[in-house]
Every structure is written in structure tokens, then in C-alpha cells.
PDB file of N, CA and C in Angstrom:
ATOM      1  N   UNK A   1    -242.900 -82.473  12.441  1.00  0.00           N
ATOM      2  CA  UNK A   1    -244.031 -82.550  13.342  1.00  0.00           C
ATOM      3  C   UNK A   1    -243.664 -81.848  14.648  1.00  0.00           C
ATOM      4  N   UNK A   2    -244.205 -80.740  15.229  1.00  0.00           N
ATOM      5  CA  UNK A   2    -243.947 -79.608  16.092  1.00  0.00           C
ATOM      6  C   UNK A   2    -244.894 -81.029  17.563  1.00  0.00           C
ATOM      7  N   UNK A   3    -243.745 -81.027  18.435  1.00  0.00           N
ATOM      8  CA  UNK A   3    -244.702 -81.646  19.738  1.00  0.00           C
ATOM      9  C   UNK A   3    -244.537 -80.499  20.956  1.00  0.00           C
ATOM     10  N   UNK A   4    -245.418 -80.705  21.996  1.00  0.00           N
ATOM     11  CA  UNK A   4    -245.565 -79.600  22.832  1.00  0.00           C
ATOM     12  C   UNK A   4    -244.244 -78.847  23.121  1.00  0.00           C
ATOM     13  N   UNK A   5    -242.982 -79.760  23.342  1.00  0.00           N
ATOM     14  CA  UNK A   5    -241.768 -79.009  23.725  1.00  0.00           C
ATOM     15  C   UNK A   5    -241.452 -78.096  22.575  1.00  0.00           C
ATOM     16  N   UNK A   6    -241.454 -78.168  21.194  1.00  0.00           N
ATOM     17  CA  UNK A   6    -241.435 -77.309  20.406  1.00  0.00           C
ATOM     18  C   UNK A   6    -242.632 -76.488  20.387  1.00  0.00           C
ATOM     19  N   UNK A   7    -243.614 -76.454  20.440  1.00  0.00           N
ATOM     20  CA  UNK A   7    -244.401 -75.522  20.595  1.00  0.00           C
ATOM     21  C   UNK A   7    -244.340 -74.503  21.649  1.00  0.00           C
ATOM     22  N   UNK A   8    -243.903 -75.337  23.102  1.00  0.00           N
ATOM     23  CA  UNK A   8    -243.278 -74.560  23.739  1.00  0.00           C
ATOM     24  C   UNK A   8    -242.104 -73.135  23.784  1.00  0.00           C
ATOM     25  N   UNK A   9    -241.445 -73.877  22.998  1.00  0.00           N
ATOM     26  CA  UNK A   9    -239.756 -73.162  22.712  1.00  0.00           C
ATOM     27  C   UNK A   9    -240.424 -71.573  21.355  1.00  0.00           C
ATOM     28  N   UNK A  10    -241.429 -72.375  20.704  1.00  0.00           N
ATOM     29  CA  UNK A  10    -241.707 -71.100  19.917  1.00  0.00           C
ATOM     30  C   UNK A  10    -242.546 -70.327  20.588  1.00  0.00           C
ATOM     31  N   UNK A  11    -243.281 -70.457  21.447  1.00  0.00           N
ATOM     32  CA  UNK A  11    -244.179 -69.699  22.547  1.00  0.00           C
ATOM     33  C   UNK A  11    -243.227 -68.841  23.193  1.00  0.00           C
ATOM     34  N   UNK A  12    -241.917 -69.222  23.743  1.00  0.00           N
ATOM     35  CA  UNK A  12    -241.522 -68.676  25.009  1.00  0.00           C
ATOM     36  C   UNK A  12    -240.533 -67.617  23.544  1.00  0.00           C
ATOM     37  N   UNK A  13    -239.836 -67.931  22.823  1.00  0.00           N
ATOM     38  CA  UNK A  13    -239.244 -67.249  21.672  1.00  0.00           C
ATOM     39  C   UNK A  13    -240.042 -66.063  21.356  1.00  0.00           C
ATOM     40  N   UNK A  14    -241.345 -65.913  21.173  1.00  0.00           N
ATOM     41  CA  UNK A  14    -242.089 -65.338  20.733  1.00  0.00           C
ATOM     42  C   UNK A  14    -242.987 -64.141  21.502  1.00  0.00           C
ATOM     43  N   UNK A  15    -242.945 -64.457  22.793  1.00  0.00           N
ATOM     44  CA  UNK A  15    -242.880 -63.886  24.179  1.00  0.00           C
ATOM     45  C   UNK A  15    -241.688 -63.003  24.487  1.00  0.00           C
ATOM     46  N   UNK A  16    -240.497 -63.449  23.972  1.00  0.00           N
ATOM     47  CA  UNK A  16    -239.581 -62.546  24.879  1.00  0.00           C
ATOM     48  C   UNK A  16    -239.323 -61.939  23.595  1.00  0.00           C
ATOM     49  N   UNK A  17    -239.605 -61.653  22.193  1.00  0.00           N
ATOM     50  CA  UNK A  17    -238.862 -60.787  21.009  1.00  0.00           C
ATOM     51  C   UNK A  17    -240.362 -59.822  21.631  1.00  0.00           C
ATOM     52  N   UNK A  18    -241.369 -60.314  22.147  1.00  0.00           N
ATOM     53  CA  UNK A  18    -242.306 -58.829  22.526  1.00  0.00           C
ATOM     54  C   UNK A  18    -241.878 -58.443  23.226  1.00  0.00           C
ATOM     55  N   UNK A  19    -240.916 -58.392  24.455  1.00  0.00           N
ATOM     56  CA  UNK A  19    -240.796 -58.060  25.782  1.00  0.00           C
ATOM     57  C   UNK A  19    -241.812 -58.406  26.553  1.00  0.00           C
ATOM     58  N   UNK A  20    -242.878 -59.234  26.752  1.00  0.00           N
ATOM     59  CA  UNK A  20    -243.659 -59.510  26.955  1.00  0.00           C
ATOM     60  C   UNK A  20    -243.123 -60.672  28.539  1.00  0.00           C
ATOM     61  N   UNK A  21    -243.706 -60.004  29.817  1.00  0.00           N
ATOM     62  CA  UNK A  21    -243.407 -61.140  30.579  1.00  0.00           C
ATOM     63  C   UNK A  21    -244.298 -62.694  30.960  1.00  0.00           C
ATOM     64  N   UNK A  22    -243.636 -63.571  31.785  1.00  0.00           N
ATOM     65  CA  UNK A  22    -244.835 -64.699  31.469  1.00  0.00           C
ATOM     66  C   UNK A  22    -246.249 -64.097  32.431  1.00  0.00           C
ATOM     67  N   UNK A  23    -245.501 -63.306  33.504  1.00  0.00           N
ATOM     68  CA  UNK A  23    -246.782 -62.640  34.230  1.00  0.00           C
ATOM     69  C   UNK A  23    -247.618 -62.339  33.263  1.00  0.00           C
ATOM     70  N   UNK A  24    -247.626 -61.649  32.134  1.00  0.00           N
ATOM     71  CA  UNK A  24    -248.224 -60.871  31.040  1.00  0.00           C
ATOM     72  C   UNK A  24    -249.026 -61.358  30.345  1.00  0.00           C
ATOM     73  N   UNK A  25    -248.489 -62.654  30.081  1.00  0.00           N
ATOM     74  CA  UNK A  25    -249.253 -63.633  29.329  1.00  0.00           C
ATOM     75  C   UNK A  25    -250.201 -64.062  29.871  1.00  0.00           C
ATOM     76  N   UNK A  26    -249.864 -64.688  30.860  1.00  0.00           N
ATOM     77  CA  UNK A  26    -250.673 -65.748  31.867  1.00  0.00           C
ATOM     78  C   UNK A  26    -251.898 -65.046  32.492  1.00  0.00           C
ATOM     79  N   UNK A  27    -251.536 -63.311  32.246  1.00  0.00           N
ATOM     80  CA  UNK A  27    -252.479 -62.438  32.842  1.00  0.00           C
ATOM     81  C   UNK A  27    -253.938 -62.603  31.966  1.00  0.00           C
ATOM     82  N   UNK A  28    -253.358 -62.061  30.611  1.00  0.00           N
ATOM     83  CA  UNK A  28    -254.064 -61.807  29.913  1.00  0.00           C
ATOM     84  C   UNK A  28    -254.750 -63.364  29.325  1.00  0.00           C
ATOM     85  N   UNK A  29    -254.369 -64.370  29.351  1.00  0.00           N
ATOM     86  CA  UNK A  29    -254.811 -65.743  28.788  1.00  0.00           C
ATOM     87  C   UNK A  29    -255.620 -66.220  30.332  1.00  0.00           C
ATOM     88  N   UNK A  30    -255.944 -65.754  31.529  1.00  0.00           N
ATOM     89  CA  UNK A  30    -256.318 -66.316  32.408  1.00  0.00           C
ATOM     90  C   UNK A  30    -255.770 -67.408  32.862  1.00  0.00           C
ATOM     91  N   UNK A  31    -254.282 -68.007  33.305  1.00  0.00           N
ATOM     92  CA  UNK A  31    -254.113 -69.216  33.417  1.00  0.00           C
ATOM     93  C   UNK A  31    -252.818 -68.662  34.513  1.00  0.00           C
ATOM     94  N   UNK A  32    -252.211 -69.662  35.301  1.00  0.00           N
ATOM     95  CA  UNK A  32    -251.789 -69.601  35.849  1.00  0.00           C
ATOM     96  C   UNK A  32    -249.868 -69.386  35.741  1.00  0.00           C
ATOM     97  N   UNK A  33    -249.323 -68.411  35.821  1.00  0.00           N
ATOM     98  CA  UNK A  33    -247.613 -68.686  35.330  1.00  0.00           C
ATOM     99  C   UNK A  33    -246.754 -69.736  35.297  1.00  0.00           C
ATOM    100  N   UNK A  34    -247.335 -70.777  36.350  1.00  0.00           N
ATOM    101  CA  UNK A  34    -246.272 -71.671  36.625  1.00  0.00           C
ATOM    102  C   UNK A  34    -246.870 -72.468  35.641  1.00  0.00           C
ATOM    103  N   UNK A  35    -248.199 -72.504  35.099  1.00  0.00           N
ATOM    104  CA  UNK A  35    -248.490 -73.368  33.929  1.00  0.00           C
ATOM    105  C   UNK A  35    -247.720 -72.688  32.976  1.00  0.00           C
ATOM    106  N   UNK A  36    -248.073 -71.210  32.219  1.00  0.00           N
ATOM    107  CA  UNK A  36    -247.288 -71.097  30.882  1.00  0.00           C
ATOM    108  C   UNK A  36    -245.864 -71.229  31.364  1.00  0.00           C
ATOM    109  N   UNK A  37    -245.180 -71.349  32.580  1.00  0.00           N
ATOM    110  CA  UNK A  37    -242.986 -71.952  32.288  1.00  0.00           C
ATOM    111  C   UNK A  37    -243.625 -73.400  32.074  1.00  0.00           C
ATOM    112  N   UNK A  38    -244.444 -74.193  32.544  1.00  0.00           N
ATOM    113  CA  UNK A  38    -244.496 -75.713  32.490  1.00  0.00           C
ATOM    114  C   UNK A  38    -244.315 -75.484  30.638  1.00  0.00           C
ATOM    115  N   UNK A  39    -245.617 -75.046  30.520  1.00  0.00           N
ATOM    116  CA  UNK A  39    -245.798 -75.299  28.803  1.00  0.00           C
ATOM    117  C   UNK A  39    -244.611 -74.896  28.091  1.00  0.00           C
ATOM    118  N   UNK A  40    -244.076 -73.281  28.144  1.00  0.00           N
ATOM    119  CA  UNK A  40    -242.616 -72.963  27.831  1.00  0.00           C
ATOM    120  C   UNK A  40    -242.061 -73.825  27.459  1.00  0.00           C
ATOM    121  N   UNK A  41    -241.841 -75.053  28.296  1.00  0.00           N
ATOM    122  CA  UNK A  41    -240.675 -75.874  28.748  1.00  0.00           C
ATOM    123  C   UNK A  41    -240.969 -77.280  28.528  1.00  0.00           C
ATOM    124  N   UNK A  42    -241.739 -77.282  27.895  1.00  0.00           N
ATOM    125  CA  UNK A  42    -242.731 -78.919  27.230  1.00  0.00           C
ATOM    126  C   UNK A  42    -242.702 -79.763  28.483  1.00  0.00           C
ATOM    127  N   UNK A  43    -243.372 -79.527  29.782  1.00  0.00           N
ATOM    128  CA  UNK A  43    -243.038 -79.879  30.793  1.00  0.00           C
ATOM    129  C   UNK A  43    -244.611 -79.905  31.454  1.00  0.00           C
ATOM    130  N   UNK A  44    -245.467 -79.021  30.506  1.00  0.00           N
ATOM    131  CA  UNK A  44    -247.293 -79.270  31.103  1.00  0.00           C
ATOM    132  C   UNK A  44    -247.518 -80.612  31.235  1.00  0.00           C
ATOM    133  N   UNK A  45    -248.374 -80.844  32.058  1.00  0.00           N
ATOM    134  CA  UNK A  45    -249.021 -82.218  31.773  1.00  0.00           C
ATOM    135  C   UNK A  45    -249.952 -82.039  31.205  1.00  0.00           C
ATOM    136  N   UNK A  46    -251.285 -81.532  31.278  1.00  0.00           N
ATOM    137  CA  UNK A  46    -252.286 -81.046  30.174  1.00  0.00           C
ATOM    138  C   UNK A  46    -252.434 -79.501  30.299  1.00  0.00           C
ATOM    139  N   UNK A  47    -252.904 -79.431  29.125  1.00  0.00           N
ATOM    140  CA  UNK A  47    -253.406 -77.902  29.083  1.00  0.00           C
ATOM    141  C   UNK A  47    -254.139 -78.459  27.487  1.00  0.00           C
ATOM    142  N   UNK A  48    -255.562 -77.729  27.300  1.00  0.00           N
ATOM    143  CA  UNK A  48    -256.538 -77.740  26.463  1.00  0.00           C
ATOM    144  C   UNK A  48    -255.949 -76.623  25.169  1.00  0.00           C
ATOM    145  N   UNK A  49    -256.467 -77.332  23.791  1.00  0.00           N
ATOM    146  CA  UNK A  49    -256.086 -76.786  22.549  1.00  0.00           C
ATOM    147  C   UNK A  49    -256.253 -75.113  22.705  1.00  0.00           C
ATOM    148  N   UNK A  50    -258.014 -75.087  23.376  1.00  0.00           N
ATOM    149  CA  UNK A  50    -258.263 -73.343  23.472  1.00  0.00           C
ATOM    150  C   UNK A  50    -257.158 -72.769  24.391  1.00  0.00           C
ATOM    151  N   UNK A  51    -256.464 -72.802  25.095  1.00  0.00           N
ATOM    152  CA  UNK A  51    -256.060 -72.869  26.016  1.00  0.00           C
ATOM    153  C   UNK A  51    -254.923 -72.166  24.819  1.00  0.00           C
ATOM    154  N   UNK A  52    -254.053 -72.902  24.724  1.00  0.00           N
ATOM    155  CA  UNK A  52    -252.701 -73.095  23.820  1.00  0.00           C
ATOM    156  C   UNK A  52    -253.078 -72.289  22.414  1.00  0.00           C
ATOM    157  N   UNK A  53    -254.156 -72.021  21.505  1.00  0.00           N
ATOM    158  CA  UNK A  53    -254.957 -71.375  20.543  1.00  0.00           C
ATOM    159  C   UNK A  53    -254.658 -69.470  21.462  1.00  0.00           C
ATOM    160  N   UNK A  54    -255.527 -69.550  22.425  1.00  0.00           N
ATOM    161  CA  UNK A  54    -255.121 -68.147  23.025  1.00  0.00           C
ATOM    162  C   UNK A  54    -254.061 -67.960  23.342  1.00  0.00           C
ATOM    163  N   UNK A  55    -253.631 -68.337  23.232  1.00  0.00           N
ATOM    164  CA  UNK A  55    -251.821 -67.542  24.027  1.00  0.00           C
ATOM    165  C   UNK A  55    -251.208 -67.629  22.662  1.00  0.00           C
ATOM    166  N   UNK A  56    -251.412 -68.422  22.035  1.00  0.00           N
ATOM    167  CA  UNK A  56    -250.750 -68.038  20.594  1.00  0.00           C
ATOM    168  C   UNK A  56    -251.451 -66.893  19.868  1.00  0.00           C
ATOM    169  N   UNK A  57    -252.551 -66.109  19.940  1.00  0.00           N
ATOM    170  CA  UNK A  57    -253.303 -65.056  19.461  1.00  0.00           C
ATOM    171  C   UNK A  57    -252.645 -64.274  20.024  1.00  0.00           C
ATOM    172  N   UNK A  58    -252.549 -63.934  21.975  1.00  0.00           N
ATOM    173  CA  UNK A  58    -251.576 -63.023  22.184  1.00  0.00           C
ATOM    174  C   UNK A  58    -250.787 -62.769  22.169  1.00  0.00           C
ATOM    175  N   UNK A  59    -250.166 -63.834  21.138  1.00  0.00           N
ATOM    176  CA  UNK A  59    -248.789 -63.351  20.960  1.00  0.00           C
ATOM    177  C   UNK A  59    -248.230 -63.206  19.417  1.00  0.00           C
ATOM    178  N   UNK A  60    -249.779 -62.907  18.605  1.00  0.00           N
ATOM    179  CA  UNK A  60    -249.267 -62.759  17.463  1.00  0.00           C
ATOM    180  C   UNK A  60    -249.136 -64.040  16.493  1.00  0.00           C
ATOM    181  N   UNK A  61    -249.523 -65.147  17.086  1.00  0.00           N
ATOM    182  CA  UNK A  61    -249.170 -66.761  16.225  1.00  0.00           C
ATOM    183  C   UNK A  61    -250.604 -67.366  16.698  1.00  0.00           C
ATOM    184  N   UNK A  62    -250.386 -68.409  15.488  1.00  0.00           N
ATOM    185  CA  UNK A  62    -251.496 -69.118  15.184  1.00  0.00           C
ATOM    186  C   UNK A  62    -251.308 -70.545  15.111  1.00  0.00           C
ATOM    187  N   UNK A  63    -251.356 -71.368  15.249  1.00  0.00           N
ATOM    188  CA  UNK A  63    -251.780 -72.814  15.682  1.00  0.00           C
ATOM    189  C   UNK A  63    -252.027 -73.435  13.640  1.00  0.00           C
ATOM    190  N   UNK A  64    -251.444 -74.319  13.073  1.00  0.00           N
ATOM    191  CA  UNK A  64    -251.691 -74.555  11.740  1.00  0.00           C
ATOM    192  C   UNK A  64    -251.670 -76.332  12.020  1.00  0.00           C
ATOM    193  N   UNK A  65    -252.356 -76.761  11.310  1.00  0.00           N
ATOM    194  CA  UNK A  65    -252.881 -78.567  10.410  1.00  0.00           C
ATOM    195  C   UNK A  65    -251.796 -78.609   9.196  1.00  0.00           C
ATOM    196  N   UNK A  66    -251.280 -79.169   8.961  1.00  0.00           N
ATOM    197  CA  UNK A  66    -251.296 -80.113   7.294  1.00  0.00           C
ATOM    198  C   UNK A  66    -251.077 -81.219   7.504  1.00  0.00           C
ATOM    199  N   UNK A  67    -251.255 -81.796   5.568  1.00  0.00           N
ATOM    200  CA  UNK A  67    -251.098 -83.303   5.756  1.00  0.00           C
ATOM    201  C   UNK A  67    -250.005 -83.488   5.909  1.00  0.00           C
ATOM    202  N   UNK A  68    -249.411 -84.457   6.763  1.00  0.00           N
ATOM    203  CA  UNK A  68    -247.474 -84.764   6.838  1.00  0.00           C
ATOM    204  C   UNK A  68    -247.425 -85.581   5.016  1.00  0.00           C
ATOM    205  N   UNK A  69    -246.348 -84.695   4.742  1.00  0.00           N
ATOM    206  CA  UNK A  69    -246.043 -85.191   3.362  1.00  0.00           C
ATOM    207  C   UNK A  69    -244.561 -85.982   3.656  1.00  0.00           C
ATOM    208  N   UNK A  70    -243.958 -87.029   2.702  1.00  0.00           N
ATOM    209  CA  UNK A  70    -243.020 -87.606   3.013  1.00  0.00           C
ATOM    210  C   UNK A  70    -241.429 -86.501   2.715  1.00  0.00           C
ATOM    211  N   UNK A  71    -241.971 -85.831   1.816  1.00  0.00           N
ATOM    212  CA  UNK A  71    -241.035 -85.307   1.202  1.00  0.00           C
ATOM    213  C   UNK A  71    -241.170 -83.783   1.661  1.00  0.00           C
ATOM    214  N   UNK A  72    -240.920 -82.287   1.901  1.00  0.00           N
ATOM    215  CA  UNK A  72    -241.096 -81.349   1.537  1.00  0.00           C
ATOM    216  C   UNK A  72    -241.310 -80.850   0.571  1.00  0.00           C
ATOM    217  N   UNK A  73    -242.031 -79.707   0.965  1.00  0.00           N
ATOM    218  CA  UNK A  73    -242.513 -79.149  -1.310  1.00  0.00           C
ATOM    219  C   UNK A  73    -241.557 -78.154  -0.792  1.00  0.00           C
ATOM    220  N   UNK A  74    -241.105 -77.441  -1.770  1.00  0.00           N
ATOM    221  CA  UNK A  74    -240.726 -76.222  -2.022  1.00  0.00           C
ATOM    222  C   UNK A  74    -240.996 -75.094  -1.523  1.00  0.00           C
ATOM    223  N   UNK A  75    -242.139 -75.065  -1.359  1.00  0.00           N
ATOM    224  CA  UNK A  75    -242.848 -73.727  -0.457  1.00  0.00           C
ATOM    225  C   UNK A  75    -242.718 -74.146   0.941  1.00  0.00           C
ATOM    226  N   UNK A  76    -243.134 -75.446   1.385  1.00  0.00           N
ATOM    227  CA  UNK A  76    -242.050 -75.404   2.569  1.00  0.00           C
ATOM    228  C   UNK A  76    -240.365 -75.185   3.156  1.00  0.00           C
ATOM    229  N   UNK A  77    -239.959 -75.697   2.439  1.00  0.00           N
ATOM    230  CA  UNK A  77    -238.295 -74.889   2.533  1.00  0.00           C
ATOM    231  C   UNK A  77    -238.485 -73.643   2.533  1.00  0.00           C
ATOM    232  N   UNK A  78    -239.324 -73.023   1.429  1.00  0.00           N
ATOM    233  CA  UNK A  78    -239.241 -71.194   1.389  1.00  0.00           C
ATOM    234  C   UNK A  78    -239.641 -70.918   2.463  1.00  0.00           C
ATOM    235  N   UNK A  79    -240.837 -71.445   3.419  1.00  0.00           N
ATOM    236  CA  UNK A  79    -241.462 -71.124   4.486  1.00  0.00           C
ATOM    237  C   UNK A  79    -240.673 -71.492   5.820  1.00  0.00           C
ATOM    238  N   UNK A  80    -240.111 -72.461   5.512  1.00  0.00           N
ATOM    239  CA  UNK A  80    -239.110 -73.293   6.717  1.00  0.00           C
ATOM    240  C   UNK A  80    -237.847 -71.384   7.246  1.00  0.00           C
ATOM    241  N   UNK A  81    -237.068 -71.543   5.829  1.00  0.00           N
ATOM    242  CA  UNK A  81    -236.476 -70.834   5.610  1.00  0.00           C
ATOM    243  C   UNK A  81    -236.696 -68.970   5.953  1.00  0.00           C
ATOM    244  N   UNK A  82    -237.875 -68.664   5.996  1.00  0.00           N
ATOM    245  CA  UNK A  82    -238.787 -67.238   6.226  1.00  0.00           C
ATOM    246  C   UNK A  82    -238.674 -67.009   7.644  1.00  0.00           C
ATOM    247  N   UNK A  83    -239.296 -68.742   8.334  1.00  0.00           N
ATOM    248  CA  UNK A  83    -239.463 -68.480   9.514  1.00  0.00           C
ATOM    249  C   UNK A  83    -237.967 -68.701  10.660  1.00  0.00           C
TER     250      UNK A  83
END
């Protein structure tokens, strides 16, 4: 189960393999920088799904649901493993 600080850590990961600065982001998502290091850094206090949905578009990632299973399937390890 991914919580904001991990979502964070793959945001800011995913940002710097673009060269992409947080100025850059924050430009283009309309929001303020010191919010995307808060979020970076699982350290926001709020910030809205659309919010967190766009900055993952500009950066190439997407936001995913499933059901929590107890066990892993297989295609998750392969997928665990990919990513």
C-alpha cells in the first residue's frame, strides 16, 4: 500500500531521471514549489487527488486502484520486479 511519503519518493525519483526541476513542475502543474518539496517529502498537509493525478501526467506516471490481495499474484512480482 503506496502512502503519500511513497508516492512522494516516486514523484521526486521520477522528476529528477527527467532532469526536470521542481521549479518545472510546479510551473507547469500550477502549484506552488514549496508545496511539490512538501509532497516530495511526504511532508504536505493536503493537496487534492487532481492535484497529485497532474503532476503524475507530467511526469509520465499515472495514479492506479487495486483490490489489496493478501497474497501477491505473480504478475505482481513480475511487475514489482519491472518497476
Amino acid at each position: 500500500m503506496a502512502d503519500i511519503e511513497e508516492i512522494g519518493k516516486q514523484l521526486r525519483a521520477r522528476r529528477r531521471a527527467l532532469g526536470m526541476s521542481q521549479i518545472e513542475v510546479a510551473a507547469l502543474n500550477r502549484i506552488n514549489r514549496v508545496t511539490l518539496s512538501r509532497l516530495e517529502n511526504g511532508k504536505v498537509p493536503e493537496i487534492g487527488i487532481r492535484k497529485v493525478m497532474a503532476i503524475c501526467a507530467t511526469l509520465g506516471l499515472e495514479l492506479t486502484i487495486k483490490v489489496v490481495s493478501q497474497r501477491p499474484t505473480l504478475q505482481d512480482l513480475v511487475n514489482e520486479q519491472e518497476a
